[in-house]
Protein backbone atom coordinates (compact mmCIF):
# COMPACT_ATOMS: atom_id res chain seq x y z
CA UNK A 1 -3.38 -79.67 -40.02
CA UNK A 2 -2.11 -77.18 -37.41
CA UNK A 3 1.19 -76.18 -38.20
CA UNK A 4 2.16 -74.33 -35.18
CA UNK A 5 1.91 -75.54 -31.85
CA UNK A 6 2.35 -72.66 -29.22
CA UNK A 7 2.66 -74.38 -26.23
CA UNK A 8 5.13 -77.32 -25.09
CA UNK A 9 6.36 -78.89 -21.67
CA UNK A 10 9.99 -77.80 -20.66
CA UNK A 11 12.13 -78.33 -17.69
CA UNK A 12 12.23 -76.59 -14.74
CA UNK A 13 14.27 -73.46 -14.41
CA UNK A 14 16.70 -74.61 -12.10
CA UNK A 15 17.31 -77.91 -13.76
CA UNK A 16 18.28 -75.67 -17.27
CA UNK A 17 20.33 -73.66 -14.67
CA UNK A 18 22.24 -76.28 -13.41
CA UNK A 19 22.97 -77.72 -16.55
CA UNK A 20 24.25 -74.63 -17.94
CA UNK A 21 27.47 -75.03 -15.95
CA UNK A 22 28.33 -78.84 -17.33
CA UNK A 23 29.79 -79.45 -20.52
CA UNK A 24 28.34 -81.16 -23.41
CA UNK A 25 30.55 -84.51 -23.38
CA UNK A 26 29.84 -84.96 -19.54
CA UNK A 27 26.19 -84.60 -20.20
CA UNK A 28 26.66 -87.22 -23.03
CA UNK A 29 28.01 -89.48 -21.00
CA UNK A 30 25.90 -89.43 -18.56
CA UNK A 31 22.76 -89.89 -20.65
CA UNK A 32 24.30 -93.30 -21.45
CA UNK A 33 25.94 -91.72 -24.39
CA UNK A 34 22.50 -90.98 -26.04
CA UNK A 35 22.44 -87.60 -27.75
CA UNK A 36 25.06 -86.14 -29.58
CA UNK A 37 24.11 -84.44 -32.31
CA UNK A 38 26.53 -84.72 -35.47
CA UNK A 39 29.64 -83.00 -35.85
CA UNK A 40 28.77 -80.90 -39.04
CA UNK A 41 26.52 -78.94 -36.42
CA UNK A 42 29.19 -76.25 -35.04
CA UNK A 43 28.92 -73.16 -33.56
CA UNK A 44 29.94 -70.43 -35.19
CA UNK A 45 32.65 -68.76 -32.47
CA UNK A 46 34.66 -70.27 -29.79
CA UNK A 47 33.30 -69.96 -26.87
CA UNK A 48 29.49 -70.24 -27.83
CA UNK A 49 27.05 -71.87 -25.33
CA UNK A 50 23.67 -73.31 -25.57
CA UNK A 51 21.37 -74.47 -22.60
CA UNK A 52 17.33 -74.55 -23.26
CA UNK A 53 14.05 -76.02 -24.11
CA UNK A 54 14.29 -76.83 -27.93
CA UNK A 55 11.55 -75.24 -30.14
CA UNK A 56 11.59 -77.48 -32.75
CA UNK A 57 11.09 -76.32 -36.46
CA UNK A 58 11.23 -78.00 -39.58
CA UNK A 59 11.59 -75.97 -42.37
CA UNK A 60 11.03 -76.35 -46.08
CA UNK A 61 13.70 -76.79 -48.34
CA UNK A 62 15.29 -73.09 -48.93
CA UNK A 63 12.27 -71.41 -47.46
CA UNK A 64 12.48 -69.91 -44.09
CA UNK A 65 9.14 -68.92 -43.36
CA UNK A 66 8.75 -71.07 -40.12
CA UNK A 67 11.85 -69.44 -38.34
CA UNK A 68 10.39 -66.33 -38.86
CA UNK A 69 7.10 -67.44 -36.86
CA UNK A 70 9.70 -69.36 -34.32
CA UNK A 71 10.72 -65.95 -33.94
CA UNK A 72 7.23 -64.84 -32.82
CA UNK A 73 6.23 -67.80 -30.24
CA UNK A 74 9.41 -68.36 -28.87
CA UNK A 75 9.92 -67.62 -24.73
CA UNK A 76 12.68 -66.43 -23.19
CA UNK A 77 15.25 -68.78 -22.81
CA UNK A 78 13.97 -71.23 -25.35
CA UNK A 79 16.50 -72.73 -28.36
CA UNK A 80 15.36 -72.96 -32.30
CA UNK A 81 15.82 -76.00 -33.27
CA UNK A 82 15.73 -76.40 -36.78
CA UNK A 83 15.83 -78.81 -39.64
CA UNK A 84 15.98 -77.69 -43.34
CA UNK A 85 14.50 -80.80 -44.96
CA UNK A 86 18.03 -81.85 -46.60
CA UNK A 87 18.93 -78.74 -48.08
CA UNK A 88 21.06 -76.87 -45.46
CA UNK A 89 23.04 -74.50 -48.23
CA UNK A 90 20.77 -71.51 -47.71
CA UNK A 91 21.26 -68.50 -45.44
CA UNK A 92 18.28 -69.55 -43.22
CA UNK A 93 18.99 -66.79 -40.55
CA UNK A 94 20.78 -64.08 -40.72
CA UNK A 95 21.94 -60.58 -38.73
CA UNK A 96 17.85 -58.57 -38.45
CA UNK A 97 16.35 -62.25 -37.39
CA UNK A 98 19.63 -62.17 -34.64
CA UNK A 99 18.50 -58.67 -33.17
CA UNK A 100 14.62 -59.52 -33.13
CA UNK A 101 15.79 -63.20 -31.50
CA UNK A 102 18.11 -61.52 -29.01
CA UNK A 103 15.50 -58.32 -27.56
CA UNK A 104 13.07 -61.54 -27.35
CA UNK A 105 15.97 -63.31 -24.82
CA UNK A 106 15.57 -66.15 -26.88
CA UNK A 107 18.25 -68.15 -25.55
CA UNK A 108 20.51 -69.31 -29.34
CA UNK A 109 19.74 -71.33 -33.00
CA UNK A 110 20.63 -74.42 -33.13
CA UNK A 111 20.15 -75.75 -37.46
CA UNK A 112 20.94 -78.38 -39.53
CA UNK A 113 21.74 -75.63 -42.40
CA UNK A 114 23.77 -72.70 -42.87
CA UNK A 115 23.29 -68.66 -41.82
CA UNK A 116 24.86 -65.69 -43.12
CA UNK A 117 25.66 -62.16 -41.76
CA UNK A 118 27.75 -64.18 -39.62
CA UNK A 119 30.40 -61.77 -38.68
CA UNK A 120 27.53 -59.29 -37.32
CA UNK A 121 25.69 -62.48 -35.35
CA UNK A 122 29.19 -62.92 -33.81
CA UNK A 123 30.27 -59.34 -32.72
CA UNK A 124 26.44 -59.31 -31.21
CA UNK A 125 26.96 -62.44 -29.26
CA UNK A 126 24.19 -64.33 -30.10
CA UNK A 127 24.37 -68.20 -29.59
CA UNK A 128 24.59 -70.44 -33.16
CA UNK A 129 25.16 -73.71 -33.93
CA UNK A 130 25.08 -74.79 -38.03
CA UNK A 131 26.72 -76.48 -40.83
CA UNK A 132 28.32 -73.39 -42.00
CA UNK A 133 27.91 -70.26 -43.93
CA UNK A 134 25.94 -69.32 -46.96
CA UNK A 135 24.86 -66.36 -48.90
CA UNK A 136 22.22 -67.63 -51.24
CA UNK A 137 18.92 -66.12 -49.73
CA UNK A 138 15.89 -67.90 -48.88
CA UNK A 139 11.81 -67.70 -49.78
CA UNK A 140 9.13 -66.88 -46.82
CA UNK A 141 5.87 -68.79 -48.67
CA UNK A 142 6.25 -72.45 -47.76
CA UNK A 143 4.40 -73.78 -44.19
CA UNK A 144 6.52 -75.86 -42.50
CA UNK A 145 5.87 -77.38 -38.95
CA UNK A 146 6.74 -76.03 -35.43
CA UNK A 147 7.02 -78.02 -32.43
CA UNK A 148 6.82 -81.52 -33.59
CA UNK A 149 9.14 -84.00 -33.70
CA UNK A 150 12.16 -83.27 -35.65
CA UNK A 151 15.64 -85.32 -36.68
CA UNK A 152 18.39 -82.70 -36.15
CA UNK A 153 21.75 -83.86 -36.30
CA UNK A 154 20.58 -87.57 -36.53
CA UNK A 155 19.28 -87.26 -33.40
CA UNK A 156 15.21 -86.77 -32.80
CA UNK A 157 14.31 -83.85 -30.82
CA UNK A 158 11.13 -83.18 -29.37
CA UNK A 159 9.99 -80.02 -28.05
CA UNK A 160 10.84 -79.15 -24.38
CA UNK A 161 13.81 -81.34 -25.06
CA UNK A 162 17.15 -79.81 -23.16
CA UNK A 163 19.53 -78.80 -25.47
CA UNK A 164 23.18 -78.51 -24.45
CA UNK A 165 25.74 -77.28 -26.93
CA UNK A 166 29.66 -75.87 -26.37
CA UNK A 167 32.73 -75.75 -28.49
CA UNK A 168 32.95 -79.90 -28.38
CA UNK A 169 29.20 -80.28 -30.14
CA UNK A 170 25.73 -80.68 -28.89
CA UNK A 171 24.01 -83.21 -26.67
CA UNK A 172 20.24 -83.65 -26.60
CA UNK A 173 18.56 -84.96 -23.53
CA UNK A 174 14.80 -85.84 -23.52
CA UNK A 175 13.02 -84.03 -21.01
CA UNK A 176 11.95 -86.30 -18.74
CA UNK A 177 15.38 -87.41 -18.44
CA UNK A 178 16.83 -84.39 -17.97
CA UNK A 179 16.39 -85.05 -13.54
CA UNK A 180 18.08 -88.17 -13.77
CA UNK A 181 20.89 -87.24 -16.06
CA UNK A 182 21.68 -84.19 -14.31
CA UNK A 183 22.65 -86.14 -11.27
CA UNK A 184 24.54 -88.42 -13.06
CA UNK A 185 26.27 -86.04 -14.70
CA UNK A 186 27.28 -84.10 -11.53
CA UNK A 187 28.15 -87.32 -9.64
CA UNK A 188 30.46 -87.74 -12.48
CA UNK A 189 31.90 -84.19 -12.60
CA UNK A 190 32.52 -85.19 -8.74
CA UNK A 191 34.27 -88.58 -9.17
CA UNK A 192 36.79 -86.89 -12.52
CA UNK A 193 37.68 -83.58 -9.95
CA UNK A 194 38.83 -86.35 -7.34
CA UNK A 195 41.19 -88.21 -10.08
CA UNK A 196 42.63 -85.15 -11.34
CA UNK A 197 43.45 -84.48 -7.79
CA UNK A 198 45.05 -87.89 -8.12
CA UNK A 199 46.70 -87.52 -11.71
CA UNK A 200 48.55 -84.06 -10.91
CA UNK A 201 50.21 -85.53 -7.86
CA UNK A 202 52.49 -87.72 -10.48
CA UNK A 203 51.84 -90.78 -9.19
């Protein structure tokens, strides 16, 4: 079995680009309120943003081996996406993997388990989304998979998928979607700036 798939379909540049400026709830909505990822996913400052094609990664249980090769396919721009096979209280990633993912211009981590060094991640800047924080270390020796189909956050991610994340959650939207919600979502951005025009005139 081939446990690493290098290359995956994603969105065009100026679709990513113009979903980087909507928020995660509008996008959810206009997707037909398909998407959001659960609640336990969080990122890890205020003011965090993710917007990218999801490299998917499932991981083995305490082992993060497969991030590590993420790490080493990845393109610029492109979100880890990454499951821990139901055991998410391990420091998966932590502050070296954060520098090597940042002079890469790998656009943030998005995983269903925990990090640590998280103080250093945050004074760098670098774009996270987990459960929490842990400080039990992990192994590098089991293979996992990369770019295949995942469940993060209940939701199923494929790779190339856009993934959308602020300080309300994360919304998923399947790339060949991602046309059609985008003008959705910006027709809807449209109609809610015209009624709050309305609202803050008090009547």
């Amino acid at each position: 079995m081939v446990h690493v798939i290098k290359n995956f379909k994603r969105p065009e540049k100026e679709i990513i680009e113009a979903f980087r400026k909507l928020s995660s709830a509008t996008v959810h909505e206009a997707s037909g309120k398909k998407g959001a990822v659960s609640y336990l996913i969080k990122p890890i400052n205020r003011g965090m943003k993710l917007c990218g094609p999801a490299l998917t990664v499932q991981c083995m249980p305490g082992d993060n081996l497969m991030l590590h090769k993420a790490l080493e396919i990845a393109s610029e721009g492109d979100v880890i996406v990454a499951d821990t096979h139901g055991a998410p209280e391990y420091g998966y990633w932590g502050d070296l993997m954060t520098v090597s993912a940042m002079a890469r211009k790998i656009g943030g981590l998005a995983i269903d388990g925990c990090i640590r060094d998280s103080q250093e991640i945050i004074e760098m800047g670098f774009p996270v989304f987990c459960r929490g924080f842990c400080i039990r270390g992990t192994s590098k020796s089991s293979l996992g998979l990369i770019n295949y189909p995942i469940i993060f956050g209940n939701v199923r991610v494929e790779p190339g998928d856009l993934v959308l994340g602020d300080d309300d959650g994360i919304v998923v939207v399947k790339r060949e979607e991602c046309e059609e919600v985008l003008k959705k979502a910006l027709k809807r951005v449209e109609d809610e700036d015209k009624k709050r025009k309305v609202l803050s005139t008090g009547i």
